[in-house]
N, C-alpha and C. Protein backbone atom coordinates (compact mmCIF):
# COMPACT_ATOMS: atom_id res chain seq x y z
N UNK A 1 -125.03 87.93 98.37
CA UNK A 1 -125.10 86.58 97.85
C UNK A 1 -125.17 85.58 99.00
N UNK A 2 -124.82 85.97 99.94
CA UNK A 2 -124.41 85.49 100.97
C UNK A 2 -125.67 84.60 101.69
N UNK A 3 -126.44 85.91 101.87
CA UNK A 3 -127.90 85.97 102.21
C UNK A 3 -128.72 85.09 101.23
N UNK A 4 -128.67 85.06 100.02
CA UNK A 4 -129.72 83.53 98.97
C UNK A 4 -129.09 82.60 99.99
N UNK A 5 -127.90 82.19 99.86
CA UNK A 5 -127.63 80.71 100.54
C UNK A 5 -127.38 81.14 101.68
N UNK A 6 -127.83 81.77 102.76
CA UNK A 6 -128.10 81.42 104.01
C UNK A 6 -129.90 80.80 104.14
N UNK A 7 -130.67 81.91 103.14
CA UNK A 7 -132.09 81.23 103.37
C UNK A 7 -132.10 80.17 102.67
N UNK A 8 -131.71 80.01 101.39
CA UNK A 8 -131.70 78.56 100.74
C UNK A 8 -131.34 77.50 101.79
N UNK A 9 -130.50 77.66 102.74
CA UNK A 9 -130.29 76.73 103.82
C UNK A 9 -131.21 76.64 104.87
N UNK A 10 -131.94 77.77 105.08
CA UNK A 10 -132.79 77.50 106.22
C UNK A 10 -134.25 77.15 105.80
N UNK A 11 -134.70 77.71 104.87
CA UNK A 11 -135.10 76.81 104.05
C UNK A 11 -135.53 75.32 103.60
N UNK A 12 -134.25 74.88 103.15
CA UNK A 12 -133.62 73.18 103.18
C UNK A 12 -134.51 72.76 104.38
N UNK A 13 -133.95 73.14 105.62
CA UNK A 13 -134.20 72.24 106.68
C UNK A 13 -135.87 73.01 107.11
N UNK A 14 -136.44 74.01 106.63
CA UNK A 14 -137.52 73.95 107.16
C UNK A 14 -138.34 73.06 106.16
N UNK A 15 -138.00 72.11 105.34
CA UNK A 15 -138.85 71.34 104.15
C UNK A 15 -139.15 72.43 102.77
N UNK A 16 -138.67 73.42 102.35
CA UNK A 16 -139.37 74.25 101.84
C UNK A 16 -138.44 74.27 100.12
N UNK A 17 -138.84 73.12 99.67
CA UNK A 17 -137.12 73.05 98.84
C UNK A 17 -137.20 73.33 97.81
N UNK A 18 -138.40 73.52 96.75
CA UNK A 18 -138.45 74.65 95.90
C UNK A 18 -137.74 75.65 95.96
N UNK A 19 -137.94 76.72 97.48
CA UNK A 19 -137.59 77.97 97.43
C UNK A 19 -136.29 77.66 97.98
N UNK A 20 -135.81 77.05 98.30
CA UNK A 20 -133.94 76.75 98.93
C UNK A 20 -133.01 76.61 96.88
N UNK A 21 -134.42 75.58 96.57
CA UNK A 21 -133.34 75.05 95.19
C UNK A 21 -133.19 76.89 94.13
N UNK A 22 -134.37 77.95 94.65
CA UNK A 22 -134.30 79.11 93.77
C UNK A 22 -133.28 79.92 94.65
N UNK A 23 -133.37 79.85 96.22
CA UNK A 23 -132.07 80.62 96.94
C UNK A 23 -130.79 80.26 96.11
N UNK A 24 -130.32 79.19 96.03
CA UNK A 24 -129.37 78.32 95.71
C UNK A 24 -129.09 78.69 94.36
N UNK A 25 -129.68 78.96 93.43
CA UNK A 25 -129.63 78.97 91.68
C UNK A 25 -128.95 80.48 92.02
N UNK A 26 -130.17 81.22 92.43
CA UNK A 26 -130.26 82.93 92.62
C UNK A 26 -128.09 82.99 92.70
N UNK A 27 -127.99 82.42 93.91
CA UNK A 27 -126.81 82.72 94.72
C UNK A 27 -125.38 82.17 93.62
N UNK A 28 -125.90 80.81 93.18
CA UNK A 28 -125.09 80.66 91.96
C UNK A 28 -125.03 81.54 90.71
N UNK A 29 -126.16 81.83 90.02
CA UNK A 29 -126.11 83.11 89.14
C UNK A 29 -125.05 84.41 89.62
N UNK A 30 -125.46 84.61 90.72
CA UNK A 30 -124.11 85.92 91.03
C UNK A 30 -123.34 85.79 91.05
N UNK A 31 -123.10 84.46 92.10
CA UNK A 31 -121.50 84.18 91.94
C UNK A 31 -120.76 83.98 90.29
N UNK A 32 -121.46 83.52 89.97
CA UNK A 32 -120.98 83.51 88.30
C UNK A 32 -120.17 84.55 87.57
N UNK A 33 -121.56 85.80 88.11
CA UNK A 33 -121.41 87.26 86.69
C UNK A 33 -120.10 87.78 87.94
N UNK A 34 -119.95 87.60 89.04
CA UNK A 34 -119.44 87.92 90.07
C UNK A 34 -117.79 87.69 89.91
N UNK A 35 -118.26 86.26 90.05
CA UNK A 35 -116.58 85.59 90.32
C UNK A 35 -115.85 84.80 89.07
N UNK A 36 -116.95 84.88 88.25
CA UNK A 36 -116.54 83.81 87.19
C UNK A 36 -116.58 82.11 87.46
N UNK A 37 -116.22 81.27 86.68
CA UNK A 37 -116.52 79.98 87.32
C UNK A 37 -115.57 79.35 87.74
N UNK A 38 -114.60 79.65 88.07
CA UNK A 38 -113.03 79.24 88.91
C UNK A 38 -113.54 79.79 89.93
N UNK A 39 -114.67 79.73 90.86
CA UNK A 39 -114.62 80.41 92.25
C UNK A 39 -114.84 79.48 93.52
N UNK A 40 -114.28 79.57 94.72
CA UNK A 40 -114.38 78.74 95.70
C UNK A 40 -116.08 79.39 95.97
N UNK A 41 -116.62 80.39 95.59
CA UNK A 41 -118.15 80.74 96.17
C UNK A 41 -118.62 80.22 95.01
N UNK A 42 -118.72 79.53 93.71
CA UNK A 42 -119.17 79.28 92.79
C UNK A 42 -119.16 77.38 93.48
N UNK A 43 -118.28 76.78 93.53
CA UNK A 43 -117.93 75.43 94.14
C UNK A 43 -118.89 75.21 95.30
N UNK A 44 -119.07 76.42 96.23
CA UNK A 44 -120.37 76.59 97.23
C UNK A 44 -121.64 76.07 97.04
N UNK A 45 -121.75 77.10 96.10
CA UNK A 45 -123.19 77.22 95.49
C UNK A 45 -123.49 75.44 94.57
N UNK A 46 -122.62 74.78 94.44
CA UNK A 46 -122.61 73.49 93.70
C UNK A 46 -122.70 72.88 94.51
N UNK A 47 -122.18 72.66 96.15
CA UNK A 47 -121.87 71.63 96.92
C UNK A 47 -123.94 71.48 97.46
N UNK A 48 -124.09 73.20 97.66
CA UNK A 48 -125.39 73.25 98.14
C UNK A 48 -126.89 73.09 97.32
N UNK A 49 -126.53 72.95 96.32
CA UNK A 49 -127.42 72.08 95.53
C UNK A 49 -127.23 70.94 94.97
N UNK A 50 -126.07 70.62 94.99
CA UNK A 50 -125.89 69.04 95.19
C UNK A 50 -126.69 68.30 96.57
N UNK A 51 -126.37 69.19 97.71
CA UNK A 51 -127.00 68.36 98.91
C UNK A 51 -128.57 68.50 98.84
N UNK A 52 -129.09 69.36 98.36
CA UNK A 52 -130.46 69.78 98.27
C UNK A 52 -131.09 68.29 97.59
N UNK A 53 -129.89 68.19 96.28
CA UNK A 53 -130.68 66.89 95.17
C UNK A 53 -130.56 65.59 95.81
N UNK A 54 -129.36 65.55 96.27
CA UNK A 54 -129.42 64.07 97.47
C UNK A 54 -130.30 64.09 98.32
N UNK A 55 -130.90 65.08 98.90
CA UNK A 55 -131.64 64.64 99.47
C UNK A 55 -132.73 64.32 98.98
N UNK A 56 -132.87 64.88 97.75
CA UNK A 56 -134.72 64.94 96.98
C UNK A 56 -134.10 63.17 96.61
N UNK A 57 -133.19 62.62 96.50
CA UNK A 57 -133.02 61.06 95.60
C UNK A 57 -132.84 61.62 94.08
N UNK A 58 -132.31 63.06 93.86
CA UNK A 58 -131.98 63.12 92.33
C UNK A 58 -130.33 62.88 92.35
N UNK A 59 -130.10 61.78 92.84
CA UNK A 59 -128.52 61.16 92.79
C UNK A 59 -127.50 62.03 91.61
N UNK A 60 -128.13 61.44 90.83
CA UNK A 60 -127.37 61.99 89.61
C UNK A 60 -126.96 63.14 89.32
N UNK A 61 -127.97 64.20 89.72
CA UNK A 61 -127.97 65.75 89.54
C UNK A 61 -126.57 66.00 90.59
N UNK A 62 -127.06 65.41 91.88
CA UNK A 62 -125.83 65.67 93.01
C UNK A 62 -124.52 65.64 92.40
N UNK A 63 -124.65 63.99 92.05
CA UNK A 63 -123.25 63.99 91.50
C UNK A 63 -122.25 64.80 90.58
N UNK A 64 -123.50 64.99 89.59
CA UNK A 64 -122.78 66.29 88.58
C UNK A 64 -122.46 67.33 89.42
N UNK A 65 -123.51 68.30 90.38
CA UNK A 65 -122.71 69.25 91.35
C UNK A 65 -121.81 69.29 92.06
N UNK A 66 -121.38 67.77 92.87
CA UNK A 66 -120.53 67.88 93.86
C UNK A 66 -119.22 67.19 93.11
N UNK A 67 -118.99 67.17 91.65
CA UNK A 67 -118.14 66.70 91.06
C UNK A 67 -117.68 68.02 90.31
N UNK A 68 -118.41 68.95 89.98
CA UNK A 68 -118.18 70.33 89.64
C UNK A 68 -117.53 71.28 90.56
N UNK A 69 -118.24 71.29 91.83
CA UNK A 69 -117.46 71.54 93.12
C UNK A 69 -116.01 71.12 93.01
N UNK A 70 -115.87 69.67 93.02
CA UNK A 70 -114.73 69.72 93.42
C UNK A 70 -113.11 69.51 92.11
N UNK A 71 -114.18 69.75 90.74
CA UNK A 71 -112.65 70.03 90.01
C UNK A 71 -112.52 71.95 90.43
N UNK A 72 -113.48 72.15 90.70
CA UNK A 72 -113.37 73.79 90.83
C UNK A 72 -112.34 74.03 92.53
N UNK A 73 -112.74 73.61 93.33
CA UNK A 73 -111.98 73.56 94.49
C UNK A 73 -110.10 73.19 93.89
N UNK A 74 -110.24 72.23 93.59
CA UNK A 74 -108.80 71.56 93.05
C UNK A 74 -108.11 72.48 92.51
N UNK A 75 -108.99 73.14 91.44
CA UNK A 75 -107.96 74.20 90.58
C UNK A 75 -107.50 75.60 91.42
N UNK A 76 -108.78 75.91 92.29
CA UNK A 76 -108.55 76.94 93.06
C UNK A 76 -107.67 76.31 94.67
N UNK A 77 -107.60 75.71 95.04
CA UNK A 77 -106.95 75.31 96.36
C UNK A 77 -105.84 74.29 95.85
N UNK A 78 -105.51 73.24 95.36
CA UNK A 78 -104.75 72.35 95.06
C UNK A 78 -105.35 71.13 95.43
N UNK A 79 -104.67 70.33 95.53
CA UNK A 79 -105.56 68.73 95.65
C UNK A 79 -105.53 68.78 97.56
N UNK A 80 -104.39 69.51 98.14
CA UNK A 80 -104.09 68.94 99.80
C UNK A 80 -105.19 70.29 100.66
N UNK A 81 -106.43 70.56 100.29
CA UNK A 81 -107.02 71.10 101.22
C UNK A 81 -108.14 70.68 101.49
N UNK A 82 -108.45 71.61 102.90
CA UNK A 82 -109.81 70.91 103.60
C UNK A 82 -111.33 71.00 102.61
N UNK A 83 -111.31 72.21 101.64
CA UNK A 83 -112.58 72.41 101.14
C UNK A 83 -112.32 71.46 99.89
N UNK A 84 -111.11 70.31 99.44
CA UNK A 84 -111.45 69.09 98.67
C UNK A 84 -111.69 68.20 99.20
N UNK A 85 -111.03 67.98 100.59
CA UNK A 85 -111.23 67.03 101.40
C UNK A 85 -112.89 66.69 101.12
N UNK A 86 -113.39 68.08 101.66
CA UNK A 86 -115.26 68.30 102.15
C UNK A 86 -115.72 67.40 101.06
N UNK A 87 -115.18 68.05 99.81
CA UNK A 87 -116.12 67.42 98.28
C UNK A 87 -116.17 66.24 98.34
N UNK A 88 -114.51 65.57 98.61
CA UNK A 88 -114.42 64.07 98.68
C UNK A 88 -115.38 63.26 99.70
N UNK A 89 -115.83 63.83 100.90
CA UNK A 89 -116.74 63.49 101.72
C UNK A 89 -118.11 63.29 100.81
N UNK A 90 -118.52 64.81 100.38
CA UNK A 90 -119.60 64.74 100.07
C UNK A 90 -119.95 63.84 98.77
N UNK A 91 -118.93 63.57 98.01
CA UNK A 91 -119.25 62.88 96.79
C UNK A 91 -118.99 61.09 97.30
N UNK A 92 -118.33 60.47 98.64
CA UNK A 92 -118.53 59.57 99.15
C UNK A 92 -119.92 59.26 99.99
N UNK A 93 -120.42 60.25 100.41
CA UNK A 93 -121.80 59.70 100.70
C UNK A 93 -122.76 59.61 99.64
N UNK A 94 -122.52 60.48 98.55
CA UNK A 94 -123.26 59.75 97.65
C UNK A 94 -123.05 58.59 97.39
N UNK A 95 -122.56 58.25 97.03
CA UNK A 95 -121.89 57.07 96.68
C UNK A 95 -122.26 55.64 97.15
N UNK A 96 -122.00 56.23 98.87
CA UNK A 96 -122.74 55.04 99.43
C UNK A 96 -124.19 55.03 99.68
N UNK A 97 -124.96 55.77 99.02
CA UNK A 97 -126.41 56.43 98.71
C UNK A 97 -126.84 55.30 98.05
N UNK A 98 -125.96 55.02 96.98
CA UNK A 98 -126.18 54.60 95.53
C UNK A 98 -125.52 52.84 95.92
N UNK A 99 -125.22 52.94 96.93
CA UNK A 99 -124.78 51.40 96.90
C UNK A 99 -123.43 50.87 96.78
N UNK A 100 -122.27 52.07 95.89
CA UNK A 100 -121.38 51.78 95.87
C UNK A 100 -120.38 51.55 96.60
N UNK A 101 -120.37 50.73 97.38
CA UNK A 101 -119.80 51.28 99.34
C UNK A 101 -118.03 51.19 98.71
N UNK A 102 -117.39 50.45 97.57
CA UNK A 102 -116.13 50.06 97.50
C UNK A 102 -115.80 51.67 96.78
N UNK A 103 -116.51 51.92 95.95
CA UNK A 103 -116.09 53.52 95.79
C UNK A 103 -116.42 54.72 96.45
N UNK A 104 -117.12 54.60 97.25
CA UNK A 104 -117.55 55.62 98.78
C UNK A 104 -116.32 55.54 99.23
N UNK A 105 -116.03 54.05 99.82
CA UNK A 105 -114.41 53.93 100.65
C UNK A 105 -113.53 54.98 100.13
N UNK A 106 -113.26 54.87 98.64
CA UNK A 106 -111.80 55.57 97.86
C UNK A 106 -112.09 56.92 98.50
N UNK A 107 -113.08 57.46 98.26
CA UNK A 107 -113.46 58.59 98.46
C UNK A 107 -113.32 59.11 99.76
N UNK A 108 -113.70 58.51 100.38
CA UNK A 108 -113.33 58.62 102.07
C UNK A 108 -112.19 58.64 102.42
N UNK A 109 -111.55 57.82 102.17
CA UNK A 109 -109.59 57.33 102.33
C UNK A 109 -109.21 59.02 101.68
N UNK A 110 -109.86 59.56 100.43
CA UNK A 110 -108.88 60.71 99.92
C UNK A 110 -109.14 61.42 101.11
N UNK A 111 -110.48 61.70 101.02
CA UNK A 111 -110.87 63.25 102.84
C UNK A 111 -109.87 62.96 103.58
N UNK A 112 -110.04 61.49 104.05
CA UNK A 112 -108.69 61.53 105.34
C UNK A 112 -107.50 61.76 105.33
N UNK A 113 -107.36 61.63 104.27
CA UNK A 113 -105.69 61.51 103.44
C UNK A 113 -105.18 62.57 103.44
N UNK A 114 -106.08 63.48 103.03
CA UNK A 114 -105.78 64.92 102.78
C UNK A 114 -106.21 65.60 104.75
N UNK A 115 -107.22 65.17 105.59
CA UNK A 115 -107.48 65.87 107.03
C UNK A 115 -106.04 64.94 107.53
N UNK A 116 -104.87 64.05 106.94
CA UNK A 116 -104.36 64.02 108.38
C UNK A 116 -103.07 65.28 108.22
């Protein structure tokens, strides 16, 4: 599984994002029948097609992923770790994507809150 989202990532950055967004699905499908959907590799597979859709400007799609990510992180880690921290990052740059810079902030303040 490992291997979809390593090429789905290399991929990403070679422009090729069709075949990153099918690495990415592929790698989520397993993790699924795999881990079930309480999985920190399931939360993965969300963060990395969330970033795929931010970058395409499908805001929205992101948001649903990297908001899925991170009730899934929460339940599996608790609210005080680094891989919610990450989400809180990643769902603050959306954010300020979209313009919202006063709710980017909140979002930012939690990452730090939780990295000090």
């Amino acid at each position: 599984v490992g291997n979809y989202s390593d090429f789905g990532r290399l991929a990403r950055v070679r422009g090729k994002l069709e075949a990153a967004k099918e690495m990415f699905e592929n790698a989520l499908k397993i993790n699924r029948q795999v881990y079930g959907e309480s999985s920190h590799n399931v939360a993965s597979n969300f963060i990395d097609l969330g970033r795929l859709a931010r970058g395409q400007g499908e805001l929205e799609t992101a948001k649903d992923m990297f908001e899925r990510a991170l009730e899934i992180d929460t339940k599996v880690f608790g609210k005080n770790n680094q891989n919610v921290a990450s989400d809180y990052t990643d769902i603050g740059r959306l954010l300020w994507d979209q313009g919202q810079l006063e709710a980017a902030k909140e979002m930012f303040e939690k990452a730090r809150d939780i990295n000090i």
